[in-house]
C-alpha atoms as a PDB file:
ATOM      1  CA  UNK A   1      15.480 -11.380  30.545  1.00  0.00           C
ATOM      2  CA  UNK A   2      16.406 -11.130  27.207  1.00  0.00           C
ATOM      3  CA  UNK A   3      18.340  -7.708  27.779  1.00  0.00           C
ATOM      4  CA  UNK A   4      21.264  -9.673  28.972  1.00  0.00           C
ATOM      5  CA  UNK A   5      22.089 -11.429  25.761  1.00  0.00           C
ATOM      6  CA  UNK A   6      21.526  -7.877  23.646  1.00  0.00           C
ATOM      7  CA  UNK A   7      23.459  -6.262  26.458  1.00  0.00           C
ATOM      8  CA  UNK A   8      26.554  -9.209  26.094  1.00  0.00           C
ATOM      9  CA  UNK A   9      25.616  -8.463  22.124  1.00  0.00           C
ATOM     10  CA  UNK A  10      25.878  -4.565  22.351  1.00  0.00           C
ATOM     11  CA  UNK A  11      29.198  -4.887  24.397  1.00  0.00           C
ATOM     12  CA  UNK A  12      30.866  -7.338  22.102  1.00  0.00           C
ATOM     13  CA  UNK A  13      29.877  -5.450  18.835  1.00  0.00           C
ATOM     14  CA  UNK A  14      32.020  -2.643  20.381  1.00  0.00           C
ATOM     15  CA  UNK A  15      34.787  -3.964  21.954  1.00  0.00           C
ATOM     16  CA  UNK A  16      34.967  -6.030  18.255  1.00  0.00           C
ATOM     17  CA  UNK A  17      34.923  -1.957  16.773  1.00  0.00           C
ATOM     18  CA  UNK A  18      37.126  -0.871  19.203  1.00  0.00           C
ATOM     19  CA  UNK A  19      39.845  -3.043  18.522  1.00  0.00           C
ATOM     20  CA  UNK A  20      39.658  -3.298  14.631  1.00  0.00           C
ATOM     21  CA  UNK A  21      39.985   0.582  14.851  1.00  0.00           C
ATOM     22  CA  UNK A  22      42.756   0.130  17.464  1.00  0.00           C
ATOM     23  CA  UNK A  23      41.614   2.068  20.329  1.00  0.00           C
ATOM     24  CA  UNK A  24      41.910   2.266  23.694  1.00  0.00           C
ATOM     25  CA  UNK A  25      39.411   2.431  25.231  1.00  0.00           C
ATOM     26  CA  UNK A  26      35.507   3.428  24.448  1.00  0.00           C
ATOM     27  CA  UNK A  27      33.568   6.345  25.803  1.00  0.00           C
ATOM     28  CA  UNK A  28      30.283   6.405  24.643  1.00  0.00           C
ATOM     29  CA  UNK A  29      27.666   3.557  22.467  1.00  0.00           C
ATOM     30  CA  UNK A  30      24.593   4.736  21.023  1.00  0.00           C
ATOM     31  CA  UNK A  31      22.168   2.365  20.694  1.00  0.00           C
ATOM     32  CA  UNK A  32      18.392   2.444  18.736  1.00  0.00           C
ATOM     33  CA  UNK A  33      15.604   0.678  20.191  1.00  0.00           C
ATOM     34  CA  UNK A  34      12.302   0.525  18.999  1.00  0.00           C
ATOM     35  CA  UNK A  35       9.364   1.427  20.263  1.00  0.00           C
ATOM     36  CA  UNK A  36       7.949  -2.320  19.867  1.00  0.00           C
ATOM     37  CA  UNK A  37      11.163  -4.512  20.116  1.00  0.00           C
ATOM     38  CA  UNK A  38      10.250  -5.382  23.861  1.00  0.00           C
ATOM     39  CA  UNK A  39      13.971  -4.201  24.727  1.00  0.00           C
ATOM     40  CA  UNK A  40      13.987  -2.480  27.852  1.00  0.00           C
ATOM     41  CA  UNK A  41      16.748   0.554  27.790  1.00  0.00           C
ATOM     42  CA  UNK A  42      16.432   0.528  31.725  1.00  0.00           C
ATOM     43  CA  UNK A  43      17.401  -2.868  31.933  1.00  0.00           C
ATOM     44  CA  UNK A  44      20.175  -2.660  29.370  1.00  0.00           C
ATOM     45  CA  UNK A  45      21.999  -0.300  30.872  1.00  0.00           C
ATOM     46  CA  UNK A  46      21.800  -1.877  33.960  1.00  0.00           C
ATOM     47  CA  UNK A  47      23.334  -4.825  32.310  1.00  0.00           C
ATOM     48  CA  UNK A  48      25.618  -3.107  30.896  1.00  0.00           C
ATOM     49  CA  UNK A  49      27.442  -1.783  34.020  1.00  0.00           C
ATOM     50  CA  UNK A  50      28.485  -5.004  35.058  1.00  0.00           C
ATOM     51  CA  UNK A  51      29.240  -7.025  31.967  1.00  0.00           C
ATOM     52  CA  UNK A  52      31.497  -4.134  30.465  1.00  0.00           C
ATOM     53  CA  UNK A  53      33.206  -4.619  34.123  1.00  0.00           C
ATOM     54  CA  UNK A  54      37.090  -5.035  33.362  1.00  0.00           C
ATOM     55  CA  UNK A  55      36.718  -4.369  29.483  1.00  0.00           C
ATOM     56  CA  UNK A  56      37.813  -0.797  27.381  1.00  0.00           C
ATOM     57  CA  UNK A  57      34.055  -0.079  27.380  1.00  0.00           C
ATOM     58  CA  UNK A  58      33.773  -0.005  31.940  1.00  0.00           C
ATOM     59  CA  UNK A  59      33.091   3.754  31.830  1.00  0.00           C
ATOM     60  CA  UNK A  60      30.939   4.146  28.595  1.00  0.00           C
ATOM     61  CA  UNK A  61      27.847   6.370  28.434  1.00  0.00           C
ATOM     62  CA  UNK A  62      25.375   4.597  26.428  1.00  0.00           C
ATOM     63  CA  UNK A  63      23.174   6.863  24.665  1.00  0.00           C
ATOM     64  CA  UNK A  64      19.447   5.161  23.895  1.00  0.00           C
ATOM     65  CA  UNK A  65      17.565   6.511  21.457  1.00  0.00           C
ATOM     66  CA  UNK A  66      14.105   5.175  21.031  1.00  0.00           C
ATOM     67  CA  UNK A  67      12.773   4.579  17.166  1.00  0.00           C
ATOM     68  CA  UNK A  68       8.767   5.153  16.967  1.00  0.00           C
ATOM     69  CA  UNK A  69       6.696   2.903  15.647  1.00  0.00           C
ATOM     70  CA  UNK A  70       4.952   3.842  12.259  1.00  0.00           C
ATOM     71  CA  UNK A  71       2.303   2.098  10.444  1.00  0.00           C
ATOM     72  CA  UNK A  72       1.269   1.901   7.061  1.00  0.00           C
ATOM     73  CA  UNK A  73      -2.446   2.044   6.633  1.00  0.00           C
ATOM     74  CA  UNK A  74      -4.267  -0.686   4.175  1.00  0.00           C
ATOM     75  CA  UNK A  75      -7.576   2.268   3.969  1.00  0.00           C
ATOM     76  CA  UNK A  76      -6.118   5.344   3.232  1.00  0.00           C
ATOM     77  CA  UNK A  77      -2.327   4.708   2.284  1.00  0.00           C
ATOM     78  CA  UNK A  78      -1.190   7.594   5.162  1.00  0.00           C
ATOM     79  CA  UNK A  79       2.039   6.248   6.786  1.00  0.00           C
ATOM     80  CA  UNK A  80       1.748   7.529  10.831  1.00  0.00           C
ATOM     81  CA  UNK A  81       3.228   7.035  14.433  1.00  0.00           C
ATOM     82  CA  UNK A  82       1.495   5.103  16.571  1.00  0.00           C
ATOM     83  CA  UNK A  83       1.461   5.294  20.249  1.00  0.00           C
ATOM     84  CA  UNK A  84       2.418   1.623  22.133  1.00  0.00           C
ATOM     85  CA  UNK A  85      -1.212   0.269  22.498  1.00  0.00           C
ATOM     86  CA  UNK A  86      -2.810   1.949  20.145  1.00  0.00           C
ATOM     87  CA  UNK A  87      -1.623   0.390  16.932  1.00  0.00           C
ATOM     88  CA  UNK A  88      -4.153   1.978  14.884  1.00  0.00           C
ATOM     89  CA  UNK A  89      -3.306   4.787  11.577  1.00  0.00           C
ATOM     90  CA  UNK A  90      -3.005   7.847  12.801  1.00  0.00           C
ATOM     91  CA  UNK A  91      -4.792   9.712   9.958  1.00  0.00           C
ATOM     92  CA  UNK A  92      -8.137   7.690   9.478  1.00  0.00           C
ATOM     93  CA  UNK A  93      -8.468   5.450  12.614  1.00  0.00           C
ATOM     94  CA  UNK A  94      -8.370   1.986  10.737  1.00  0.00           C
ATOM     95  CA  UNK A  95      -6.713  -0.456  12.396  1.00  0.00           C
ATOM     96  CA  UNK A  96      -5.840  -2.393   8.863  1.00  0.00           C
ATOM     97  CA  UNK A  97      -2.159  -1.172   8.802  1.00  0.00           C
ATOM     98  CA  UNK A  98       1.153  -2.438   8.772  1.00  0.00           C
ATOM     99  CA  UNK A  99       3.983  -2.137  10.591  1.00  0.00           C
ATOM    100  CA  UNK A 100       6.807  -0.390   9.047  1.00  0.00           C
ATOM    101  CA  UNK A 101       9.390   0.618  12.056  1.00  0.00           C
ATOM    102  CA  UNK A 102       9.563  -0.112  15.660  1.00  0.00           C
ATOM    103  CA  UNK A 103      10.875  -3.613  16.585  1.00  0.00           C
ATOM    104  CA  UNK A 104      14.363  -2.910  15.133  1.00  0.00           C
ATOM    105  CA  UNK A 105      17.341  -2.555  17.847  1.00  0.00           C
ATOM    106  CA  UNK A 106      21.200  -1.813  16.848  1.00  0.00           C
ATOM    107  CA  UNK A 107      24.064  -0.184  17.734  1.00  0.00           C
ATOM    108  CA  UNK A 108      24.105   3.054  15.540  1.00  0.00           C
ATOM    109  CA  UNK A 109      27.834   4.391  16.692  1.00  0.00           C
ATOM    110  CA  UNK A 110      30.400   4.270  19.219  1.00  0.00           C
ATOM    111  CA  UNK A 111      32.722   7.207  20.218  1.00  0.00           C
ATOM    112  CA  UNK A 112      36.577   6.045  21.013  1.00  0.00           C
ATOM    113  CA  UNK A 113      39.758   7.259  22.027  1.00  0.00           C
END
C-alpha cells in the first residue's frame, strides 16, 4: 500500500504550497500518474479523504490525470504509446524498445484561495 505514503506526500507538497503562498485554504490538486508507476488513482484518493481530514486541503478535488506510456523502439527509431501489457512499438511490432514516459507521478498544480 504504497498509495498512502504518495498520498501523505501529495498532501504535504500542498499544504507546504499553500502556506508559502499564504492561503487559506486549497480547493483543488492535480496530480499526473503514469500509466506504469503502479500508483493507483482509486486508492489515492481514497487516502486522501482521510489524511487531508482537519487540514486547508479537507474539501479538495483532486484531479488525476493519467500520463501514457511511450516507448522508443531500438528497430525502427518510431517513438509510440503502448497499451499496459503490451509493451511492444507501436509502429513495427518489435519488442526491443525503451521506455521513455509512464512511471513518473507528481503534483502538476494546485488551485487556492
Amino acid at each position: 500500500m504504497h498509495e498512502l505514503a504518495i498520498t501523505e506526500s501529495i498532501l504535504r507538497i500542498a499544504l507546504e504550497a499553500a502556506k508559502e503562498n499564504q492561503a487559506k485554504k486549497v480547493l483543488e490538486i492535480r496530480i499526473r500518474i503514469g500509466a506504469y508507476s503502479g500508483v493507483v488513482p482509486q486508492y489515492i484518493q481514497e487516502y486522501f479523504n482521510i489524511v487531508s481530514q482537519g487540514s486547508i486541503a479537507e474539501k479538495a478535488r483532486l484531479s488525476i490525470e493519467t500520463i501514457p506510456a511511450r516507448v522508443e523502439c531500438a528497430a525502427c527509431g518510431e517513438i509510440t504509446e503502448v497499451q499496459r501489457f503490451r509493451i511492444k512499438c507501436g509502429a513495427c511490432g518489435s519488442t526491443d524498445v525503451k521506455l521513455l514516459s509512464g512511471r513518473e507521478y507528481y503534483v502538476d498544480s494546485l488551485e487556492v484561495e
